[in-house]
Protein backbone atom coordinates (compact mmCIF):
# COMPACT_ATOMS: atom_id res chain seq x y z
CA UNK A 1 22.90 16.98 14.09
CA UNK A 2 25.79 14.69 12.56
CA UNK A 3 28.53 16.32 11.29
CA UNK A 4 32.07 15.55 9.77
CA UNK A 5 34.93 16.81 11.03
CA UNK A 6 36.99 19.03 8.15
CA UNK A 7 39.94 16.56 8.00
CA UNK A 8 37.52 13.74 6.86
CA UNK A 9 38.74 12.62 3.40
CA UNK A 10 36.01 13.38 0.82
CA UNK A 11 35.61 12.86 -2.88
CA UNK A 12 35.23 16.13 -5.04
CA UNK A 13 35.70 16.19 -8.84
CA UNK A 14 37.81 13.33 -9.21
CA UNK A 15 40.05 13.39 -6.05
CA UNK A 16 40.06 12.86 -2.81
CA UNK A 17 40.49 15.44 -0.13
CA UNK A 18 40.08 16.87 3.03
CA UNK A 19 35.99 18.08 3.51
CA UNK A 20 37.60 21.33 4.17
CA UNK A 21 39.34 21.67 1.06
CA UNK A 22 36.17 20.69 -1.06
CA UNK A 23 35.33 24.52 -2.09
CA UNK A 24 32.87 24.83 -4.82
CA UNK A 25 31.76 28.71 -6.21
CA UNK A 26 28.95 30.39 -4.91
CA UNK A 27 27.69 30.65 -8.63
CA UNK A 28 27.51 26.81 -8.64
CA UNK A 29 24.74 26.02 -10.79
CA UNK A 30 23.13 23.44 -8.21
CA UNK A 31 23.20 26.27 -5.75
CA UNK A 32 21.44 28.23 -7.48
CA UNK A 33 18.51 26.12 -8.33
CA UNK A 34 19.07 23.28 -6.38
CA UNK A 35 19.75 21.01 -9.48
CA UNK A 36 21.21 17.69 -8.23
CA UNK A 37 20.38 14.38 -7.07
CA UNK A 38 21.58 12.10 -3.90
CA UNK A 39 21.56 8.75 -1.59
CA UNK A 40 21.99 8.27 2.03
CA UNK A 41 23.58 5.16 2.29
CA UNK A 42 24.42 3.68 5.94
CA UNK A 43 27.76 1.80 6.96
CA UNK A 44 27.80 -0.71 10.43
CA UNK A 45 30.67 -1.17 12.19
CA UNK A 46 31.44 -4.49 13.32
CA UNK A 47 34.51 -4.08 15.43
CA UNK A 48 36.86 -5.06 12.31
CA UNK A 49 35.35 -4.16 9.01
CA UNK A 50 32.50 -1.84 7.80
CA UNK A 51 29.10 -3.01 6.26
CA UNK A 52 27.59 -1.24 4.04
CA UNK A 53 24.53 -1.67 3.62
CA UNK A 54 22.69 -2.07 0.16
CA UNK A 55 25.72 -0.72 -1.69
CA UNK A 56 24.92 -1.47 -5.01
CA UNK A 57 21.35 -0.87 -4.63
CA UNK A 58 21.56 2.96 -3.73
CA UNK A 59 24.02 3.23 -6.74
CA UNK A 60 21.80 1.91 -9.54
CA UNK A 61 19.20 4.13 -7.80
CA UNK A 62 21.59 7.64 -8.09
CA UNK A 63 22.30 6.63 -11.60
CA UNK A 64 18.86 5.91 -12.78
CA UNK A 65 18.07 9.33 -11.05
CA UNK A 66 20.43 11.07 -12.16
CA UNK A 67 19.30 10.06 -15.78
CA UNK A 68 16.11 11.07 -15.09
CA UNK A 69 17.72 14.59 -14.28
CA UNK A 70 19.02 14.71 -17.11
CA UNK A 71 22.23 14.41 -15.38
CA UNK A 72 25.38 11.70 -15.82
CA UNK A 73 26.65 9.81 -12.91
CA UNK A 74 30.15 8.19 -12.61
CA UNK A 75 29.62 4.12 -13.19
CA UNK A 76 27.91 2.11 -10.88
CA UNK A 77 30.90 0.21 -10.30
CA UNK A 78 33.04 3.58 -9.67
CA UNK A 79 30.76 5.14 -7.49
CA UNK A 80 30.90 1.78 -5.56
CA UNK A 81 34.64 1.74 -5.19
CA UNK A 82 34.71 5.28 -4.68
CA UNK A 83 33.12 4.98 -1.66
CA UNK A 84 35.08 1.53 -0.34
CA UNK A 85 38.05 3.89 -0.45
CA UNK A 86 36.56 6.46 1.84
CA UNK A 87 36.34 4.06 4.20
CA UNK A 88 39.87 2.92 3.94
CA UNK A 89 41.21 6.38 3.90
CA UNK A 90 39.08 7.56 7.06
CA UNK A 91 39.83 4.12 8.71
CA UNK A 92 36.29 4.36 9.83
CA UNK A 93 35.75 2.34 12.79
CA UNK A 94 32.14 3.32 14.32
CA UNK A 95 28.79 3.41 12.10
CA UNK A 96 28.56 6.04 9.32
CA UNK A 97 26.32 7.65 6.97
CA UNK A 98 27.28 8.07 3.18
CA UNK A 99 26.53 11.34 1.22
CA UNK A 100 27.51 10.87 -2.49
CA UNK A 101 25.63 13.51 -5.11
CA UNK A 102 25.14 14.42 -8.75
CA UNK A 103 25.23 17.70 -9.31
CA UNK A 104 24.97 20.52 -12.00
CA UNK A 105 28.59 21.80 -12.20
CA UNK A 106 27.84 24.56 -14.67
CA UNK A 107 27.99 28.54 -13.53
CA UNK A 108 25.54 29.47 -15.93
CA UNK A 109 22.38 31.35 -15.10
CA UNK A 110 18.99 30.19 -15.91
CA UNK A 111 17.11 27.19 -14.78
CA UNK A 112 18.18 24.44 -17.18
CA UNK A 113 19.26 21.07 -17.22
CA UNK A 114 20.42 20.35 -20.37
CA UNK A 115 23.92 21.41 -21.88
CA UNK A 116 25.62 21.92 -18.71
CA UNK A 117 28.76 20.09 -16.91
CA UNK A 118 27.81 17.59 -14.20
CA UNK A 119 29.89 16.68 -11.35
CA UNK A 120 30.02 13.92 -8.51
CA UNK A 121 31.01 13.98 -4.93
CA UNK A 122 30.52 12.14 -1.88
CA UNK A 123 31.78 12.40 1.37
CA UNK A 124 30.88 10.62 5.01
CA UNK A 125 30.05 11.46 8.99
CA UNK A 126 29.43 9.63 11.63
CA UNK A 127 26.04 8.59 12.68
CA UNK A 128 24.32 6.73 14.73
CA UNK A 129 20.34 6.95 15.40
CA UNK A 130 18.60 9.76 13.02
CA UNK A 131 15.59 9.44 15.33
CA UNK A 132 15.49 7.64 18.84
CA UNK A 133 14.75 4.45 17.85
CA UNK A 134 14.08 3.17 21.49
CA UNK A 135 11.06 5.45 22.08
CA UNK A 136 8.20 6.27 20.59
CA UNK A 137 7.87 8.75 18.21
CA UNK A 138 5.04 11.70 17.94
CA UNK A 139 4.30 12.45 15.06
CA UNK A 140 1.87 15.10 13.47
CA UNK A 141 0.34 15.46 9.72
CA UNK A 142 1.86 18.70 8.44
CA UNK A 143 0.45 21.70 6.77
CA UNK A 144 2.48 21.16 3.99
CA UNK A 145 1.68 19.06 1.08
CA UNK A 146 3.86 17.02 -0.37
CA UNK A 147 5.51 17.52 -3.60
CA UNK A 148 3.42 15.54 -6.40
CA UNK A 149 5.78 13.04 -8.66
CA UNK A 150 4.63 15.51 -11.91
CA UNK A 151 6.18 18.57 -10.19
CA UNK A 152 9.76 17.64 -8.72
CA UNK A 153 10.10 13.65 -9.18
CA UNK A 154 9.74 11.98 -5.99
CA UNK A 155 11.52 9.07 -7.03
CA UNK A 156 14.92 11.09 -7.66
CA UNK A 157 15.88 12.57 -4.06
CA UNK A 158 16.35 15.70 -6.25
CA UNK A 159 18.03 18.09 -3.87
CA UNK A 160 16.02 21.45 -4.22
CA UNK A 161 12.73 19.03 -3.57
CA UNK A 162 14.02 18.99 0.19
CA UNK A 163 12.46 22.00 0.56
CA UNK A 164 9.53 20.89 0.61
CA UNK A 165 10.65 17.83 3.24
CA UNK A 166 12.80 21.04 5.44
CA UNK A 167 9.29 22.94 5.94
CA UNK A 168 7.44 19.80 6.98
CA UNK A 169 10.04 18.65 9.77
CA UNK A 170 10.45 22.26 11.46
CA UNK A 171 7.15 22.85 11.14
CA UNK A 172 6.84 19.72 13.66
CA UNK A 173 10.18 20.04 15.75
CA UNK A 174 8.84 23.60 16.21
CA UNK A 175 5.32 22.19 17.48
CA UNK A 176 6.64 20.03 19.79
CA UNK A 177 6.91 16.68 17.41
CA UNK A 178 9.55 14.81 16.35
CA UNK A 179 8.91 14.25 12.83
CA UNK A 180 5.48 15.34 10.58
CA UNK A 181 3.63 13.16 8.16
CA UNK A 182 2.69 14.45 4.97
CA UNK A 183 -0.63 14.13 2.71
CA UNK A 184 -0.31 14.02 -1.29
CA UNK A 185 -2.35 16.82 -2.88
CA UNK A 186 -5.05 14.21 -3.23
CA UNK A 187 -5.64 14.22 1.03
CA UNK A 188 -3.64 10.72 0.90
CA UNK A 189 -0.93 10.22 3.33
CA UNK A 190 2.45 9.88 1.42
CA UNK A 191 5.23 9.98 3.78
CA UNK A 192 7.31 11.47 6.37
CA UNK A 193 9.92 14.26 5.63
CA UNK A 194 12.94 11.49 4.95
CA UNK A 195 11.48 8.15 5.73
CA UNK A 196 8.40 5.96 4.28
CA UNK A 197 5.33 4.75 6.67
CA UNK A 198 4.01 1.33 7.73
CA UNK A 199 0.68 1.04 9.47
CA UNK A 200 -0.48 -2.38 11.06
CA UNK A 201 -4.30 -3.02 10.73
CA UNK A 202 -5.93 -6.36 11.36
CA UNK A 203 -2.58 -8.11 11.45
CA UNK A 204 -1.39 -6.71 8.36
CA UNK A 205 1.07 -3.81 7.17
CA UNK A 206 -0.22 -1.09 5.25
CA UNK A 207 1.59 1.29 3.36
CA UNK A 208 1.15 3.63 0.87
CA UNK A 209 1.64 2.61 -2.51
CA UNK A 210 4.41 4.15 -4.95
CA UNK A 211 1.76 6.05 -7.14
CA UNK A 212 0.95 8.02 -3.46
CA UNK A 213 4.19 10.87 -4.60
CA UNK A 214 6.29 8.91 -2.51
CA UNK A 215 10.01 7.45 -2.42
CA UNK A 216 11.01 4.44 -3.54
CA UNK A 217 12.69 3.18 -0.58
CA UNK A 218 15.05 0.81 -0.40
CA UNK A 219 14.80 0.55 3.07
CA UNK A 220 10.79 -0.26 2.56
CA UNK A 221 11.49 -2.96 -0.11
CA UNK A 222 13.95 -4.62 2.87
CA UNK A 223 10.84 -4.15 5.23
CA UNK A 224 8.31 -5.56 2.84
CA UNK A 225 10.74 -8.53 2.34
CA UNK A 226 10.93 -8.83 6.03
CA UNK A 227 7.86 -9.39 6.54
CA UNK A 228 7.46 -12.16 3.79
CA UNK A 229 9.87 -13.82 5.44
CA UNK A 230 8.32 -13.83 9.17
CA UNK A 231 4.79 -14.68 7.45
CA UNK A 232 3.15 -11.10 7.69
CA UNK A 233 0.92 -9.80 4.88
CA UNK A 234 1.86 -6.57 3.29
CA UNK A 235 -0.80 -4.34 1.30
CA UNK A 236 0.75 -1.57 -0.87
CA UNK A 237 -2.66 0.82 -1.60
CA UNK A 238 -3.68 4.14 -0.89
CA UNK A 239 -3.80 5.53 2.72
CA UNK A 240 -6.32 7.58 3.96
CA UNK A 241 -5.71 10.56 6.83
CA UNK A 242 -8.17 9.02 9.46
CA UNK A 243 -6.71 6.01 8.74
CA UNK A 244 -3.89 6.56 10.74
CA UNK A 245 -5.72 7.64 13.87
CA UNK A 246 -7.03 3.79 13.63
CA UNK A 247 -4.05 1.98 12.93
CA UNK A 248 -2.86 -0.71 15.47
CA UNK A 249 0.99 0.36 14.95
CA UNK A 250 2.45 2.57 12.60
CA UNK A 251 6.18 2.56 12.36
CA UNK A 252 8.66 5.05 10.44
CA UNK A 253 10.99 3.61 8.10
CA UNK A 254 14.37 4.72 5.82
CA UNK A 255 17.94 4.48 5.72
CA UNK A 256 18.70 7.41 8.19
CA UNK A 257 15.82 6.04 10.75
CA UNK A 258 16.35 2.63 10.39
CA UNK A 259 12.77 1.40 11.62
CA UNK A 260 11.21 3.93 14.22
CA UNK A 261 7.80 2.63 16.27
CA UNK A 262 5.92 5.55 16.86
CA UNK A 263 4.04 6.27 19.72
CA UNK A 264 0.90 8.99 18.56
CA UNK A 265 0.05 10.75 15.26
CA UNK A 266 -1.72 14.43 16.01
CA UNK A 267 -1.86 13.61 19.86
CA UNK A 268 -3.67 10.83 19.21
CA UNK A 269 -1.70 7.34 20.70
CA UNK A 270 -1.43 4.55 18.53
CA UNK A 271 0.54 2.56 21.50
CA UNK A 272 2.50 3.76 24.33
CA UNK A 273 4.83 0.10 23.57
CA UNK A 274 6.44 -1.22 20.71
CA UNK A 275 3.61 -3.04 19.32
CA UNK A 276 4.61 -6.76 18.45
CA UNK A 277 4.70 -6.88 14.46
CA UNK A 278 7.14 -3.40 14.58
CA UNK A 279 9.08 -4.92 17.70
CA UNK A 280 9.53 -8.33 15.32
CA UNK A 281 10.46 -6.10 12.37
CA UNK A 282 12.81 -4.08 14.11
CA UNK A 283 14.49 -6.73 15.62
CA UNK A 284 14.66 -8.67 12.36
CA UNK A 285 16.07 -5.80 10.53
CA UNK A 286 18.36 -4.75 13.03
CA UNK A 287 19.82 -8.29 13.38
CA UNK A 288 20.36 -7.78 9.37
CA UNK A 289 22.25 -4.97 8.83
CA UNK A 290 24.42 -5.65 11.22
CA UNK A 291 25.84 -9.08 10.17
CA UNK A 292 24.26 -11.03 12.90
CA UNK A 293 21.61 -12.93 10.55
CA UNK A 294 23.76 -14.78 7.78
CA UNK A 295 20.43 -14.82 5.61
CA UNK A 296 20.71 -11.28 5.09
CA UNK A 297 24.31 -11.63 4.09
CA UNK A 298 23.77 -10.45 0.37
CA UNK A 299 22.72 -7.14 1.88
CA UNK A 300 25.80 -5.89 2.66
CA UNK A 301 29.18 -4.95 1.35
CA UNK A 302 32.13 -5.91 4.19
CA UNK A 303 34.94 -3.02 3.61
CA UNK A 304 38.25 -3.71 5.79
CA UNK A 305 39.02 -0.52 6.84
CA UNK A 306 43.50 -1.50 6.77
């Protein structure tokens, strides 16, 4: 697993310092009840700048979260440039993964969200594939169901939902897979434990639509736009189980796993290749984020890094 090392420069209640020196009390409200919010956010290293990828996009998403959370972010704008200057601190020259949160910042007991302090970090670690993206992936449908959007949002990355995510992946790593798929409580396939699904059928993707108690990506709007671009139709509608033991090519998508072919679902093999709409896809999005395709320019945010 990636990890920083303690000397990494970090941002912690308005200052930036060394990860080891970012202490907070084991009272901490959001440890308690697991009461914040948070993005993943990637960075590419070109060999003299950073990229990072959808920028903007994952900010408006953590503030419109943490809103929802009754929680209040730093500015769009502030959480942008808060992160441009981690960069520049850390002189980051290889690809890295951004971790900024929301986070209740009270010491108070009781499971509230209102009336309480809120705080802001975000720090960063190297990283380069989350998953293999080079083989296929097996995959199985867990036992767990996953959270519906009227229990713990599913929009808001809320951090004590993960839970729910952390007993679907070990459940699989444990079984022998490398990531689990996991069904609404309606029997519908949602998603994986950090990334959102794609299924090709009859020449088309699939994927389940955002009423299904599932993320909303940024990584799967970039796919869906994608594959408007190369001419592919997309259907956004609910997904049933067997379903997936039918599809032509599924594929795995998020910020962390980039876009992941996989291989079987439940032992059964979709494709023992990279099937030729995921290999285009991949390729395509690949190409994007790191600066190769100028039409995907707008996408990302160039940080010097001196």
């Amino acid at each position: 697993m990636a990890s920083a090392d303690p000397s990494t420069i970090a941002y912690l209640r308005d200052s930036y310092r060394p990860l080891a020196e970012c202490q907070v009390p084991i009272n901490l409200h959001a440890f308690q009840y697991g009461t914040g919010c948070f993005e993943g956010i990637r960075g590419y290293w070109d060999g003299e700048r950073i990229n990072v990828l959808f920028m903007r996009e994952h900010f408006e998403r953590l503030a419109g979260n943490a809103r929802l959370l009754h929680m209040h972010s730093p500015s769009v704008e502030d959480m942008c440039e808060i992160a441009q200057e981690l960069v520049r601190q850390n002189r980051c020259q290889q690809n890295i993964y951004f971790r900024p949160m929301v986070f209740k910042d009270g010491l108070e007991l009781g499971p509230v969200l209102h009336r309480m302090d809120d705080g802001y970090l975000c720090y960063i670690i190297p990283l380069g594939d989350y998953l293999d993206t080079s083989k296929g992936l097996d995959l199985c449908v867990s036992s767990w169901t996953r959270l519906s959007d009227n229990t713990i949002p599913t929009r808001a990355k809320a951090t004590g939902g993960y839970l729910n995510s952390a007993l679907a992946k070990s459940e699989a790593l444990m079984n022998g897979y490398d990531e689990a798929l996991m069904l609404n409580s309606r029997g519908q396939v949602a998603e994986g434990s950090a990334e959102n699904l794609f299924l090709v059928r009859d020449g088309a993707l699939v994927t389940p639509d955002l009423a299904s108690d599932i993320l909303e990506g940024i990584t799967r709007f970039a796919v869906i736009e994608l594959a408007n671009l190369l001419g592919i139709p997309v259907v956004e509608r609910p997904v049933g189980r067997t379903e997936l033991y039918r599809t032509d090519e599924a594929f795995l998508c998020g910020t962390g796993c980039q876009v992941s072919w996989v291989r079987s679902i439940d032992r059964r093999v979709v494709s023992d290749t990279r099937g030729p709409i995921t290999e285009r896809i991949q390729k395509l999005y690949e190409d994007a984020v790191y600066g190769r395709d100028p039409r995907f320019a707008h996408w990302l945010t160039p940080v010097p890094v001196s």
